[in-house]
Protein backbone atom coordinates (compact mmCIF):
# COMPACT_ATOMS: atom_id res chain seq x y z
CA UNK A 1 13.13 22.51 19.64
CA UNK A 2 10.27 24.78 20.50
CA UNK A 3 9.58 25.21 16.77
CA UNK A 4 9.77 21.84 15.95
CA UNK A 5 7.35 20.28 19.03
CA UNK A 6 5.00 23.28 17.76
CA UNK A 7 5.10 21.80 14.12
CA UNK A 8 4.31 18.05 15.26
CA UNK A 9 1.16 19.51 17.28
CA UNK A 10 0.08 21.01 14.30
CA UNK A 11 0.94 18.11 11.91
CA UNK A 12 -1.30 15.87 14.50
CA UNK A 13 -4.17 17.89 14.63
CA UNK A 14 -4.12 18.24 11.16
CA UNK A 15 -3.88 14.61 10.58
CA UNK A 16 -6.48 13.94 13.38
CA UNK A 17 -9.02 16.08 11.36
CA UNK A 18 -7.86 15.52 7.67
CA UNK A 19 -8.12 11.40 8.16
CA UNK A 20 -10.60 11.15 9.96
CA UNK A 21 -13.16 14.06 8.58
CA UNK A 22 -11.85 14.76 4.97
CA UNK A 23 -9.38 17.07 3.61
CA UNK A 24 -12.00 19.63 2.13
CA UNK A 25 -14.50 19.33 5.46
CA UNK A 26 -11.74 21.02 7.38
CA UNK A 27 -10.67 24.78 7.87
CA UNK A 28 -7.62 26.35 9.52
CA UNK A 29 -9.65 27.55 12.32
CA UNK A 30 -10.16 23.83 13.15
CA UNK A 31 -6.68 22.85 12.73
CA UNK A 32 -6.08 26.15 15.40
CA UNK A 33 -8.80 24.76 17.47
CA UNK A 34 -7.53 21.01 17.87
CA UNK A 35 -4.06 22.08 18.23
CA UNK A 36 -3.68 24.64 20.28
CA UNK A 37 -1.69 26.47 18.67
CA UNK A 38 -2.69 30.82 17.60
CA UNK A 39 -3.79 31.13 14.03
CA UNK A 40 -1.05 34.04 13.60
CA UNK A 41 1.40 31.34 14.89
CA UNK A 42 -0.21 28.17 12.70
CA UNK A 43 0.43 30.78 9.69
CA UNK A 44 4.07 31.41 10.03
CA UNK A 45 4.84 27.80 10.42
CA UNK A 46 2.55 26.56 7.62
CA UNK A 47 2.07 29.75 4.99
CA UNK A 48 -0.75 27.70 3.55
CA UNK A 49 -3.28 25.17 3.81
CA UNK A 50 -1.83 23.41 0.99
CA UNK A 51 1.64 23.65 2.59
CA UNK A 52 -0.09 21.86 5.86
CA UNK A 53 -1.88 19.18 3.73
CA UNK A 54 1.74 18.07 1.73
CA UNK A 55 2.97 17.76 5.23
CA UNK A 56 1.08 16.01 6.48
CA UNK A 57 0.66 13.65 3.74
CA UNK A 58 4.69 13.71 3.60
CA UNK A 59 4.78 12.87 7.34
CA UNK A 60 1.89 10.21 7.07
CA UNK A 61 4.17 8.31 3.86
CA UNK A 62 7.16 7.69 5.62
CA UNK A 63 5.96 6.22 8.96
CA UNK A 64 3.73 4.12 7.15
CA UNK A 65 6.27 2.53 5.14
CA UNK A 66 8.19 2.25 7.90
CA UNK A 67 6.13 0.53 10.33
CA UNK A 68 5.35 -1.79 7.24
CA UNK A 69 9.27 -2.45 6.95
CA UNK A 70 9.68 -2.86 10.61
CA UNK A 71 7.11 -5.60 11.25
CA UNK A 72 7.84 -7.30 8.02
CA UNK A 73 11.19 -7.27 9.76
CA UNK A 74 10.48 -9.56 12.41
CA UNK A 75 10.06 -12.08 9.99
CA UNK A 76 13.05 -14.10 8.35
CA UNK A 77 11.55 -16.46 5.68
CA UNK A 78 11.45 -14.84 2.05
CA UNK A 79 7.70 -16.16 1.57
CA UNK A 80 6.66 -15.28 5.34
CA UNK A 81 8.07 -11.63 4.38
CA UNK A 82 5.70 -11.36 1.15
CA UNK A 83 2.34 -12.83 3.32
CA UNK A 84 3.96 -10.69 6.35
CA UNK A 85 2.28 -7.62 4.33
CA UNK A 86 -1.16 -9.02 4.15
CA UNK A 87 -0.63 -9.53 8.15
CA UNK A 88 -0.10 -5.84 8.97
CA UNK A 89 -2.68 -4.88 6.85
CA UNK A 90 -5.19 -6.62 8.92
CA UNK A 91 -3.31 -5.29 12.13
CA UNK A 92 -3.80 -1.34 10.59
CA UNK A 93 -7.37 -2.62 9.42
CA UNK A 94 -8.10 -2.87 13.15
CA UNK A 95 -7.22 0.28 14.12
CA UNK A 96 -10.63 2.02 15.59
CA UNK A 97 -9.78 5.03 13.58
CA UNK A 98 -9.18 3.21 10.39
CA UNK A 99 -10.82 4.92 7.36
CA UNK A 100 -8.95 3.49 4.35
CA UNK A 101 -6.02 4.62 2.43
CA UNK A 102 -4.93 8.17 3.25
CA UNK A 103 -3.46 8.53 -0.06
CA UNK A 104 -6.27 7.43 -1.86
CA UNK A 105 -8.34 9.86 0.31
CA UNK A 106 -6.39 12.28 -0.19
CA UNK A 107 -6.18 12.01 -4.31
CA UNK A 108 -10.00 11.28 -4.77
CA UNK A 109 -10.43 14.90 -3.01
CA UNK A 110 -7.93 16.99 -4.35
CA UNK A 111 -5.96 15.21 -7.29
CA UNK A 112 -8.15 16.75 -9.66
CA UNK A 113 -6.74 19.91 -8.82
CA UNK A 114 -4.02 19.51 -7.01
CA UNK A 115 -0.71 18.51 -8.98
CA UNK A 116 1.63 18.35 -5.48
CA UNK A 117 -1.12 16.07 -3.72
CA UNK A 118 -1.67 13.93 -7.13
CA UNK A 119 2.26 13.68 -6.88
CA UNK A 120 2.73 12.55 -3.78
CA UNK A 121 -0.19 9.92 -3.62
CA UNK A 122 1.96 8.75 -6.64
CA UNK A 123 5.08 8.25 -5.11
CA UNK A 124 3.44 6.48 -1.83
CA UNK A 125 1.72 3.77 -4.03
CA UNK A 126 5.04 3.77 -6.35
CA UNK A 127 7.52 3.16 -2.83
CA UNK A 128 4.82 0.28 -1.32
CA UNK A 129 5.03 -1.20 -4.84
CA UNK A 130 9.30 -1.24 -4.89
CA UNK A 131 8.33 -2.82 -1.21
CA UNK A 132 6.65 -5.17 -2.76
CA UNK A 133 8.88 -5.67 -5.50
CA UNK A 134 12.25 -5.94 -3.23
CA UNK A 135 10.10 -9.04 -1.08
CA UNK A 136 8.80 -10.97 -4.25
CA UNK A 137 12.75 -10.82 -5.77
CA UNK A 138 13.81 -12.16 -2.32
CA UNK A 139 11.43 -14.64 -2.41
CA UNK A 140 13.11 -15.72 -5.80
CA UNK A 141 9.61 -15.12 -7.66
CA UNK A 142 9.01 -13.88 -11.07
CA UNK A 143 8.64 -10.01 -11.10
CA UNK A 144 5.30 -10.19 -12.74
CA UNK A 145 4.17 -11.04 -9.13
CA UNK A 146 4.29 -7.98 -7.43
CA UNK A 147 1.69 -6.05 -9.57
CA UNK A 148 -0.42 -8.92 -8.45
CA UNK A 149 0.25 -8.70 -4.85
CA UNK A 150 -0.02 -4.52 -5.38
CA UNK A 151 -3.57 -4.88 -6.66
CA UNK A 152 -4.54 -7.74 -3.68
CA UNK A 153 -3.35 -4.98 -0.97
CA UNK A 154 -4.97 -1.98 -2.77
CA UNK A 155 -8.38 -3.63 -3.77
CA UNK A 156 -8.31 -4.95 0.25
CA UNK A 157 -7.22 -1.27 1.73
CA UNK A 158 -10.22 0.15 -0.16
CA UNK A 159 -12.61 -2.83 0.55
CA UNK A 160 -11.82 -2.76 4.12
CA UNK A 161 -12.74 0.98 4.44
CA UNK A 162 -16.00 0.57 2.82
CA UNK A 163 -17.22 -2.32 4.19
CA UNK A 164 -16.19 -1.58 7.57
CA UNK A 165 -14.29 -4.79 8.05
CA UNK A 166 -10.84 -5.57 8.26
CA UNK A 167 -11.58 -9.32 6.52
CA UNK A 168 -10.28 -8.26 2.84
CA UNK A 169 -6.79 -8.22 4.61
CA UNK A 170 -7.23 -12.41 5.07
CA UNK A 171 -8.98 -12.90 1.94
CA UNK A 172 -6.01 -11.14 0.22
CA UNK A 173 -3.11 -13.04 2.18
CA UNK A 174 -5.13 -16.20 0.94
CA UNK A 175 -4.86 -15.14 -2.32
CA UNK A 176 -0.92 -14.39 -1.89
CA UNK A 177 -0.25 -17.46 -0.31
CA UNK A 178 -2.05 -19.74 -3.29
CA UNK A 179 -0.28 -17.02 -6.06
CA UNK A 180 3.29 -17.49 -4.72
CA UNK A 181 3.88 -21.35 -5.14
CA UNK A 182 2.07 -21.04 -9.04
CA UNK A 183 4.31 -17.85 -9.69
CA UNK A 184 6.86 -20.30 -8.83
CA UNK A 185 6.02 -22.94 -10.52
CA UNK A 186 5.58 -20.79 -13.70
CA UNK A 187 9.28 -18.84 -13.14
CA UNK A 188 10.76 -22.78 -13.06
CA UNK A 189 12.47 -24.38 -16.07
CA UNK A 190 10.72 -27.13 -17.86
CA UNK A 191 12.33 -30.58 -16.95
CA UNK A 192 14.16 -31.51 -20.09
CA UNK A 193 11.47 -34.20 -21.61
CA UNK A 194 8.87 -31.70 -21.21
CA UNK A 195 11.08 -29.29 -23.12
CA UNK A 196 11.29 -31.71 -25.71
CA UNK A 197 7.84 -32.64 -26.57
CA UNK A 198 6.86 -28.79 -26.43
CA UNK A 199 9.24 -29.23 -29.20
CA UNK A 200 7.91 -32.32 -30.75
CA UNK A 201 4.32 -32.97 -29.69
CA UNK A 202 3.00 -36.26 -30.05
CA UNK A 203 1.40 -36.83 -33.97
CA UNK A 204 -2.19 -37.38 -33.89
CA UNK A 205 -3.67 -40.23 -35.73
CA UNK A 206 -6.71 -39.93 -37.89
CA UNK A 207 -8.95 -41.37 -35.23
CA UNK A 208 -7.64 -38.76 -33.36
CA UNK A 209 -5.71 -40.67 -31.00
CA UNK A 210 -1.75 -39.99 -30.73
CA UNK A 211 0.63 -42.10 -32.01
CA UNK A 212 2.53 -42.04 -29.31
């Protein structure tokens, strides 16, 4: 228990610092500092700075995409659910510590040269897109959707961190809620005359006029 409440201190310092100052800007001796907790001590719990950064990125994935699940949750309707992501967005876009996409952060520092962090940025953008994914299919729209909807969120996240604002999260919803009835549309079968004259268009005269 005493381990594990030693850990967390750590792992909040160190996201404290590595959000909201950069990965590279800060040094063990910081992560000491902020947390309390002996460098000797800091060691034998985390061997390594890179074994503290895949932590804390680790730690950071999962209860982001489940605070995601959990207020898309307390919505019911398949197409609320898919817009319900756009809405939470502009809830974390709020946040007075927001500073974009910790993954993305994280990978434009260090995925150069760092295979672990290039791997786990990966599988954090490759879970929110099954989220996505498992939302559009219950929404009974075509799968092509949901890279659609990925790039919306992701061009918003990083828009939103550079321009200060969390407005991208709205203008993306907008563009969600106008994509889902066309992706529908599209997905639907052609009535059966339509079907037909894709079939057997209409002969054009030599004035250029059908004949139909």
């Amino acid at each position: 228990m005493e381990l594990e409440a030693t850990e967390q201190r750590i792992l909040d310092a160190a996201e404290d610092l590595f959000y909201g100052q950069g990965i590279q800007a800060v040094g063990m001796d910081a992560i000491r500092t902020a947390s309390g907790v002996p460098l000797k001590r800091l060691y034998q719990i985390f061997p390594s700075k890179n074994s503290l950064i895949e932590a804390y990125l680790r730690r950071r994935d999962a209860r982001w995409l489940r605070n995601l699940a959990e207020y898309v949750d307390t919505y019911d309707a398949p197409a609320q659910r898919v817009l319900a992501v756009f809405d939470w967005l502009f809830l974390w876009f709020n946040e007075p510590d927001f500073r974009g996409c910790g993954f993305i952060n994280a990978f434009g520092e260090l995925g150069a040269t760092s295979q672990e962090v290039a791997d786990i940025a990966k599988a954090h953008k490759d879970a929110f897109r099954r989220c996505l994914a498992d939302l559009v299919a219950a929404a009974d729209a075509p799968a092509w959707l949901t890279d659609q909807l990925v790039l919306l969120a992701e061009g918003a996240m990083t828009t939103a961190a550079i321009s200060g604002s969390p407005e991208p999260a709205r203008h993306a919803r907008d563009a969600a809620r106008v994509l889902l009835p066309v992706a529908h549309a599209a997905a639907s079968p052609l009535p059966e005359q339509a079907v037909v004259l894709a079939h057997n268009p209409a002969p054009v005269s030599p004035g250029g006029t059908t004949t139909r």
